[in-house]
Protein backbone atom coordinates (compact mmCIF):
# COMPACT_ATOMS: atom_id res chain seq x y z
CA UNK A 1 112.22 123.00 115.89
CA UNK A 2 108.99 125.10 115.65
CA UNK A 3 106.80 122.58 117.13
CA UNK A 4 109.21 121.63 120.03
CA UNK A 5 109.38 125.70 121.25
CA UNK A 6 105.23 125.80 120.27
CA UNK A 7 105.27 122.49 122.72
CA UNK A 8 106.96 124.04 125.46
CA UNK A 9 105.17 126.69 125.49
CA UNK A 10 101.77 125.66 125.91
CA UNK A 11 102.43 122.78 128.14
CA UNK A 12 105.13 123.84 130.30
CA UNK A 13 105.13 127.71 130.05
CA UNK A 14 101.65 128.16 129.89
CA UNK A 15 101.29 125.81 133.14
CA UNK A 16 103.72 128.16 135.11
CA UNK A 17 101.69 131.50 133.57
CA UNK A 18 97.97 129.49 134.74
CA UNK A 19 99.51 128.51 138.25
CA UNK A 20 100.96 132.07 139.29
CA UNK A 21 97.56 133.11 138.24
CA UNK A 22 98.21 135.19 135.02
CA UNK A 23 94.81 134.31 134.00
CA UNK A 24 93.32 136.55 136.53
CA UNK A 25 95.57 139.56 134.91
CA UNK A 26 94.48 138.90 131.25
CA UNK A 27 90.49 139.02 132.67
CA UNK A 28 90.85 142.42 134.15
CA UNK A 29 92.25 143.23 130.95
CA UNK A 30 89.01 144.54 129.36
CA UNK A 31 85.76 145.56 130.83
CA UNK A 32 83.81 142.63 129.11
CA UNK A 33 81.94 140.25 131.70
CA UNK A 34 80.20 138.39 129.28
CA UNK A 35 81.49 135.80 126.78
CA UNK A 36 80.55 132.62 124.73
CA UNK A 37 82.14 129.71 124.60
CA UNK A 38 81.87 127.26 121.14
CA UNK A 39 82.61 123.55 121.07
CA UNK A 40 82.21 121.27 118.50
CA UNK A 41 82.98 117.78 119.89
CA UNK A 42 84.40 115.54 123.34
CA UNK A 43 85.84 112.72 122.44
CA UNK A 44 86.87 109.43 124.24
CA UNK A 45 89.40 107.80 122.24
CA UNK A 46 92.95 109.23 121.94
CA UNK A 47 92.88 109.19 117.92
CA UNK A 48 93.18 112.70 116.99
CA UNK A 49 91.54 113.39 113.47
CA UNK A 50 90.81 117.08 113.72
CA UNK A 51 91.00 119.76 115.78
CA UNK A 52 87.52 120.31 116.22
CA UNK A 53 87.45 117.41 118.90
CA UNK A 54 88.66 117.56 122.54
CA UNK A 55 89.61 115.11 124.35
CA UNK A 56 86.78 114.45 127.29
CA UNK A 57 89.28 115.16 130.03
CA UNK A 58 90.52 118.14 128.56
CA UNK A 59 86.61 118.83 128.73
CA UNK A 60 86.36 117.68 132.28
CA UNK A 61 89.17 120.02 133.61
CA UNK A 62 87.92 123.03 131.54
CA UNK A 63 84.57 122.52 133.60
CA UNK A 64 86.09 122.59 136.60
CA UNK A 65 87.99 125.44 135.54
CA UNK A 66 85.03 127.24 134.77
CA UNK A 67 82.91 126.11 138.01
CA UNK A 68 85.62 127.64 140.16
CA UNK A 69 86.05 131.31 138.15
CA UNK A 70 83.05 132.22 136.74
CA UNK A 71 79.25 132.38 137.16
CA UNK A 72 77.87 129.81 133.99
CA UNK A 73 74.27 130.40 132.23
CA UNK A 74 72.09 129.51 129.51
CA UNK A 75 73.26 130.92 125.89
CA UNK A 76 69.12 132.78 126.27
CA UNK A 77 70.38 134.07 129.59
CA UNK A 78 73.58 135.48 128.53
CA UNK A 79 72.48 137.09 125.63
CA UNK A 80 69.43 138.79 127.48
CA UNK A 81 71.69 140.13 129.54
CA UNK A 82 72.79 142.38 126.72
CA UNK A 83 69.76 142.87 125.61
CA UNK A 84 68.59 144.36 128.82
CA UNK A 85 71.94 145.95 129.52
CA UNK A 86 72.70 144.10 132.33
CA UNK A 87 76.41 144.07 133.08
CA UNK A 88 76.75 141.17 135.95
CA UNK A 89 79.40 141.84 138.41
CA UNK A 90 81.20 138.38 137.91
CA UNK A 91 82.65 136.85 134.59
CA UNK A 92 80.05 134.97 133.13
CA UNK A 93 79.83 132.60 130.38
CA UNK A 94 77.71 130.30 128.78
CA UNK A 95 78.60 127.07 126.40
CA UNK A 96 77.87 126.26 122.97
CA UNK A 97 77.99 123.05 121.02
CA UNK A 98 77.95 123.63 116.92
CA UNK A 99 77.42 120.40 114.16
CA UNK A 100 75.25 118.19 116.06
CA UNK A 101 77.94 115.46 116.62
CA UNK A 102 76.81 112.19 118.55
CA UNK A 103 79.74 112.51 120.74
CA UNK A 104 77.77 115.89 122.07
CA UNK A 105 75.02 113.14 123.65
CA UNK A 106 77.49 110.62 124.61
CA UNK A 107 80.33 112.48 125.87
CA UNK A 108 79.74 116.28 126.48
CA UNK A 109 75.90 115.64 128.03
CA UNK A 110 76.83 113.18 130.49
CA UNK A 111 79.93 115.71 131.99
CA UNK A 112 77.53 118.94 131.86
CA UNK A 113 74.71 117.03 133.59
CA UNK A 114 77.63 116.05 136.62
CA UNK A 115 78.43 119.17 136.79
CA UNK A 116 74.91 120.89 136.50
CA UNK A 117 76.23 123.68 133.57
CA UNK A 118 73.65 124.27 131.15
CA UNK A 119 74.68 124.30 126.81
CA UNK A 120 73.29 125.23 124.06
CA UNK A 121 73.56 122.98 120.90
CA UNK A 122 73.39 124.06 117.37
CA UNK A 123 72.30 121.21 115.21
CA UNK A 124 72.64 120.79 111.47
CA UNK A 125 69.00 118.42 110.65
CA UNK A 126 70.39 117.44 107.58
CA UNK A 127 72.05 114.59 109.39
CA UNK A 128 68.31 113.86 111.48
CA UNK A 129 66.35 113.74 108.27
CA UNK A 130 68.73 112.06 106.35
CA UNK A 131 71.62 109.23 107.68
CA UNK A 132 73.46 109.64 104.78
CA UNK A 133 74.19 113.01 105.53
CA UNK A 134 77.81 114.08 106.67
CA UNK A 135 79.84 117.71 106.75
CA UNK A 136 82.29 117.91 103.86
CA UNK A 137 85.18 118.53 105.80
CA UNK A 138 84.52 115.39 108.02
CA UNK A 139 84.51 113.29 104.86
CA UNK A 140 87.87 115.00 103.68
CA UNK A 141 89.01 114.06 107.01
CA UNK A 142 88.22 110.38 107.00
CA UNK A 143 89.23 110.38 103.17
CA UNK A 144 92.62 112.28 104.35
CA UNK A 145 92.48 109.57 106.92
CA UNK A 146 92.05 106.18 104.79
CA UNK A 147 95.27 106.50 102.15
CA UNK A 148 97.70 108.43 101.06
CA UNK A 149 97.18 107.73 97.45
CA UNK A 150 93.35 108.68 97.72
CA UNK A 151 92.51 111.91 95.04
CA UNK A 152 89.81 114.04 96.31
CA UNK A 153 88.40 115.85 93.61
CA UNK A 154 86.24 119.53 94.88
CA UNK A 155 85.25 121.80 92.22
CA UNK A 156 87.90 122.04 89.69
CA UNK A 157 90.86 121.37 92.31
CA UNK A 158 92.10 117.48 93.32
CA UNK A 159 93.64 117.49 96.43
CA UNK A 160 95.83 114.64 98.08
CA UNK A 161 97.13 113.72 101.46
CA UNK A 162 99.98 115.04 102.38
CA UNK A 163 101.65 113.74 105.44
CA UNK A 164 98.89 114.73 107.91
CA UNK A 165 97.56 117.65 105.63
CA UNK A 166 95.56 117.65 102.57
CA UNK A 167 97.47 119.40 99.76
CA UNK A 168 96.08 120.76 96.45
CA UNK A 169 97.35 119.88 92.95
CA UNK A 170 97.61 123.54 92.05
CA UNK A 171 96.81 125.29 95.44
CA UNK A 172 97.99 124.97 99.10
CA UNK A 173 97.42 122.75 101.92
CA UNK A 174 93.91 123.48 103.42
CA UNK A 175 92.98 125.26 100.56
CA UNK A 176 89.86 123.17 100.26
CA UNK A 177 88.12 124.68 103.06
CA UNK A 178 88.14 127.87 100.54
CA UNK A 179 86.69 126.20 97.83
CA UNK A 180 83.79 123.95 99.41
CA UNK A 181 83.23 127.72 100.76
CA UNK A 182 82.86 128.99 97.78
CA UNK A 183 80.55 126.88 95.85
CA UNK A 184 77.29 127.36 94.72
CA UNK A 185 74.23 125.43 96.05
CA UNK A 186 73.79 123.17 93.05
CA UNK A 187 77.73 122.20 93.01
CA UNK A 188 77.71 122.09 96.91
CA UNK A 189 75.96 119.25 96.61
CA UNK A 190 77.47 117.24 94.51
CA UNK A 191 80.83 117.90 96.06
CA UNK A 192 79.43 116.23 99.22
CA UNK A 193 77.77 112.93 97.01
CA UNK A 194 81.40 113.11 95.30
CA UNK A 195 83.23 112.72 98.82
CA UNK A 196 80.05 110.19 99.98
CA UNK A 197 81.06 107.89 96.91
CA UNK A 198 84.97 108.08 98.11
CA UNK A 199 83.99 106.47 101.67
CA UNK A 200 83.39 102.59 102.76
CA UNK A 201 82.10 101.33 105.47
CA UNK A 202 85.38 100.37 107.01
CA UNK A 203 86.56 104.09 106.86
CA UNK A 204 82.99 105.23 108.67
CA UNK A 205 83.60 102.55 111.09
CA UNK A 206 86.83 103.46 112.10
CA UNK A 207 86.34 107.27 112.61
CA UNK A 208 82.46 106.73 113.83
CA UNK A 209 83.76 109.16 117.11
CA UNK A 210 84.33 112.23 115.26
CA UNK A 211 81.95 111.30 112.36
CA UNK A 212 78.41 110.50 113.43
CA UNK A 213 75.90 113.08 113.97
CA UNK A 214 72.75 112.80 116.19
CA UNK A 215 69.55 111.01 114.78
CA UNK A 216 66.46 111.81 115.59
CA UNK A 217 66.28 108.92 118.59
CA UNK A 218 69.37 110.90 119.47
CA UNK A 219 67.69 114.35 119.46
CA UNK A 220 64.73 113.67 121.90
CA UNK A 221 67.57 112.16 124.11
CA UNK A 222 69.12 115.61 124.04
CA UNK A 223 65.97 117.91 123.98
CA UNK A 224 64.98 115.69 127.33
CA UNK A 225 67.70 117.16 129.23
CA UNK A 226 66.50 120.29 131.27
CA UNK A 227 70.42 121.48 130.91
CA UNK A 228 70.09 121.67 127.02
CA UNK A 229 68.76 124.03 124.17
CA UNK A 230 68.80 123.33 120.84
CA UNK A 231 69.35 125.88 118.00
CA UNK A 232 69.76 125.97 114.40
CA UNK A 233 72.98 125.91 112.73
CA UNK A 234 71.18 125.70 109.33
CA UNK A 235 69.52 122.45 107.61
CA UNK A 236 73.07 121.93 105.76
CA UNK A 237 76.52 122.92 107.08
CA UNK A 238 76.84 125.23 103.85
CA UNK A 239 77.95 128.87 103.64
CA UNK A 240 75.14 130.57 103.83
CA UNK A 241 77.23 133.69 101.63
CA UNK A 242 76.82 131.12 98.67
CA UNK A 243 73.04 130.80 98.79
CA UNK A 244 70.35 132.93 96.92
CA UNK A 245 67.58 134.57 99.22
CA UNK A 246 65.43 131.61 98.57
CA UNK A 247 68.08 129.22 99.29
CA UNK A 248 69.02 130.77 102.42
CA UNK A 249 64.90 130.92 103.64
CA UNK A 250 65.12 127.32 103.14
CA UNK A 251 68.01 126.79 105.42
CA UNK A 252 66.87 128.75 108.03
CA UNK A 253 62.95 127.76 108.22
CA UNK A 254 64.06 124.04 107.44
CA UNK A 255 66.30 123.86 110.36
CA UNK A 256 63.41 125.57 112.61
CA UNK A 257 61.40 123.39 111.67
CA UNK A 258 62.77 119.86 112.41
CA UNK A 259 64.21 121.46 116.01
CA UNK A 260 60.51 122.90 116.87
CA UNK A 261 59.56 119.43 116.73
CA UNK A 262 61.55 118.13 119.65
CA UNK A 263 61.03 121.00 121.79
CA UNK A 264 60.51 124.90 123.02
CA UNK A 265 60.36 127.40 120.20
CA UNK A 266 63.65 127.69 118.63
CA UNK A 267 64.89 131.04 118.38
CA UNK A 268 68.45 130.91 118.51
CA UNK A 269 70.69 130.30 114.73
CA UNK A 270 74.96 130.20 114.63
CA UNK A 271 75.61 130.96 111.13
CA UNK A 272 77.87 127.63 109.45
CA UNK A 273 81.28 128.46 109.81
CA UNK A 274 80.42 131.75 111.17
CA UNK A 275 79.71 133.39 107.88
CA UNK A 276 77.17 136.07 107.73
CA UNK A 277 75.93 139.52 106.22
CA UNK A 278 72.81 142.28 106.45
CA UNK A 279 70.44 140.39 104.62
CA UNK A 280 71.04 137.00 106.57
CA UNK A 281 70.52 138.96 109.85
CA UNK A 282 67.36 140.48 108.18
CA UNK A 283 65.94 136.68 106.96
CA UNK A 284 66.91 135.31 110.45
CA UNK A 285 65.03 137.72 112.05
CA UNK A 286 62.08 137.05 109.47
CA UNK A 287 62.71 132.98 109.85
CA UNK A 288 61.83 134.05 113.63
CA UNK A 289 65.59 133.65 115.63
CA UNK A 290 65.69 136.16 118.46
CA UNK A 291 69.45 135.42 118.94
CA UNK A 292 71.85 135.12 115.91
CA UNK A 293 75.18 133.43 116.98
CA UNK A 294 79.02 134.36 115.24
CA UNK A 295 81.79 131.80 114.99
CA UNK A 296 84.26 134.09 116.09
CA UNK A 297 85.06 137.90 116.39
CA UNK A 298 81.93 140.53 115.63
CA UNK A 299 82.71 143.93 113.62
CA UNK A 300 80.80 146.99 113.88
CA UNK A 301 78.01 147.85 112.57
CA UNK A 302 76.75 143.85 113.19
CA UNK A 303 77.56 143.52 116.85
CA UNK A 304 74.46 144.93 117.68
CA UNK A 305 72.69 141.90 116.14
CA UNK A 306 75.09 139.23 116.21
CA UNK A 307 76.58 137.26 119.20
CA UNK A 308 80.83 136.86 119.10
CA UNK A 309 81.99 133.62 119.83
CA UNK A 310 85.73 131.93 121.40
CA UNK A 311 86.16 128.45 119.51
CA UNK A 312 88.25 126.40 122.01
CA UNK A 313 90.29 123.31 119.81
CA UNK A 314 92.41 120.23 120.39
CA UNK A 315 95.62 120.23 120.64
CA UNK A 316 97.00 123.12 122.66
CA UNK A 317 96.65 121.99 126.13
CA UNK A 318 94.97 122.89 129.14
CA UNK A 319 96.51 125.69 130.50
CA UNK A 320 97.09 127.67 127.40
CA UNK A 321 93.19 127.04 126.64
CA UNK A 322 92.28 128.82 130.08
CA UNK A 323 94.82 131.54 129.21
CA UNK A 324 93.06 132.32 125.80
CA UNK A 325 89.44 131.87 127.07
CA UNK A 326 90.68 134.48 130.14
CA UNK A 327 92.11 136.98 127.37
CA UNK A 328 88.90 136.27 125.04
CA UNK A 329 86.88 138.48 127.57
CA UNK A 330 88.65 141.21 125.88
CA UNK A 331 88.53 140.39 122.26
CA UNK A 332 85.19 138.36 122.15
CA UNK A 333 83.53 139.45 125.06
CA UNK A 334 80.46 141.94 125.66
């Protein structure tokens, strides 16, 4: 019954709430003009795996959305802006890509080029210096994905699937986005060859869409494009919160880097999954990034060296993703 009223809701009452222009109401809301926008991945195929990848004509309809109702910049533009203290008198946003999928070249470029809107993606060059190299939670995903019987063992916990979750033997479902969090370095790594050794071939095969991330070919491709940026969103998709100082400084100038290579100075870093403190801002700034990027909301005393994000996500629908994006001007806006 819950998911019938949360269906309604954003597909027919959120429709009638876009089309009488509520939208318009919830952006007058606050006096915030500017605001980011974070993507992960635009997908082709109707297979939904995770929420972190829309659908490419969800994609298509939220840039025409955005061509018709606010002015659209570069991430370096935006956040100058605020760094000069220049309000602009229209909404204005700019768009950011985070993981570094492949679907960012072959889907999300191709739509941003047609309609001339400039992004910014944040690559992890773990997965350009290495092939083997895949996010944890994408492997949980496929493994999640493969069988219902398959054990996935993280840290101390073993976690199994669940009808379409992943449920722990002695925790909750999604608890194991807590504990990859919470690992150190050393065991964050051989979580990730754990979940590597659970995979085949067939299972990489069938998910490639919402698996693969850019190679280095793949990377040039992007860096050619006079629409894109590239930033750092670390060499590994680790929580930075885990890492030692050294650890960290090898994240950071790692990243840097690889990216340098391809292209114009990068100066530009969103923390992995958003996660941040003092002394990261403080060896960002060192690593030389001008522009340190959130995942999400931005508390005092930080916002006055950290960027707030809006995530947008499958699975809600159109219109109540305009709605939300409208009333982020207020909570994530600057």
């Amino acid at each position: 019954m819950r998911k019938f009223f949360k269906y309604i809701y954003h597909n027919i009452i959120c429709f009638i709430l876009l089309n009488v222009r509520v939208d318009l109401l919830l952006q007058s809301r606050g006096k915030n003009k500017r605001l980011i926008i974070m993507y992960h991945g635009v997908r082709v195929g109707n297979k939904r795996i995770n929420g972190r990848h829309i659908t490419a004509w969800h994609f298509e309809k939220q840039l025409e959305y955005f061509k018709e109702n606010f002015a659209i910049v570069s991430l370096h533009e935006l956040c100058a802006m605020k760094a000069q203290g220049i309000t602009p008198d229209r909404r204005t946003i700019a768009l950011t890509f985070d993981d570094g999928f492949l679907n960012n070249l072959t889907v999300a470029l191709p739509l941003l080029e047609k309609y001339n809107i400039p992004a910014t993606f944040f690559l992890c060059t773990a997965g350009i210096t290495d092939p083997r190299y895949a996010h944890p939670t994408d492997r949980v995903d496929m493994i999640r994905m493969a069988s219902a019987s398959s054990l996935i063992q993280i840290g101390d916990e073993s976690f199994y699937r669940y009808g379409h979750v992943v449920v722990g033997q002695k925790s909750e479902k999604h608890a194991y986005h807590y504990i990859i969090n919470k690992l150190s370095y050393p065991d964050w790594l051989r979580m990730n060859d754990s979940l590597a050794a659970q995979l085949d071939e067939k299972i990489v095969a069938q998910h490639s869409e919402v698996y693969h991330l850019v190679s280095d070919q793949d990377v040039k491709d992007l860096a050619h494009s006079k629409l894109v940026r590239l930033g750092s969103h670390g060499h590994q998709h680790v929580n930075f919160l885990t890492l030692s100082r050294e650890e960290s400084q090898f994240q950071l100038l790692a990243s840097k880097n690889v990216l340098e290579g391809y292209s114009r100075p990068v100066d530009v870093i969103a923390f992995p999954y958003g996660y941040f403190n003092s002394t990261l801002i403080t060896l960002a700034k060192e690593a030389g990034y001008r522009y340190l990027i959130a995942g999400g909301h931005v508390d005092p005393p930080y916002d006055r060296d950290v960027f707030p994000r809006i995530g947008v996500l499958d699975g809600a629908g159109f219109s109540y993703t305009m709605l939300m994006i409208s009333n982020g001007f207020r909570r994530f806006g600057f």
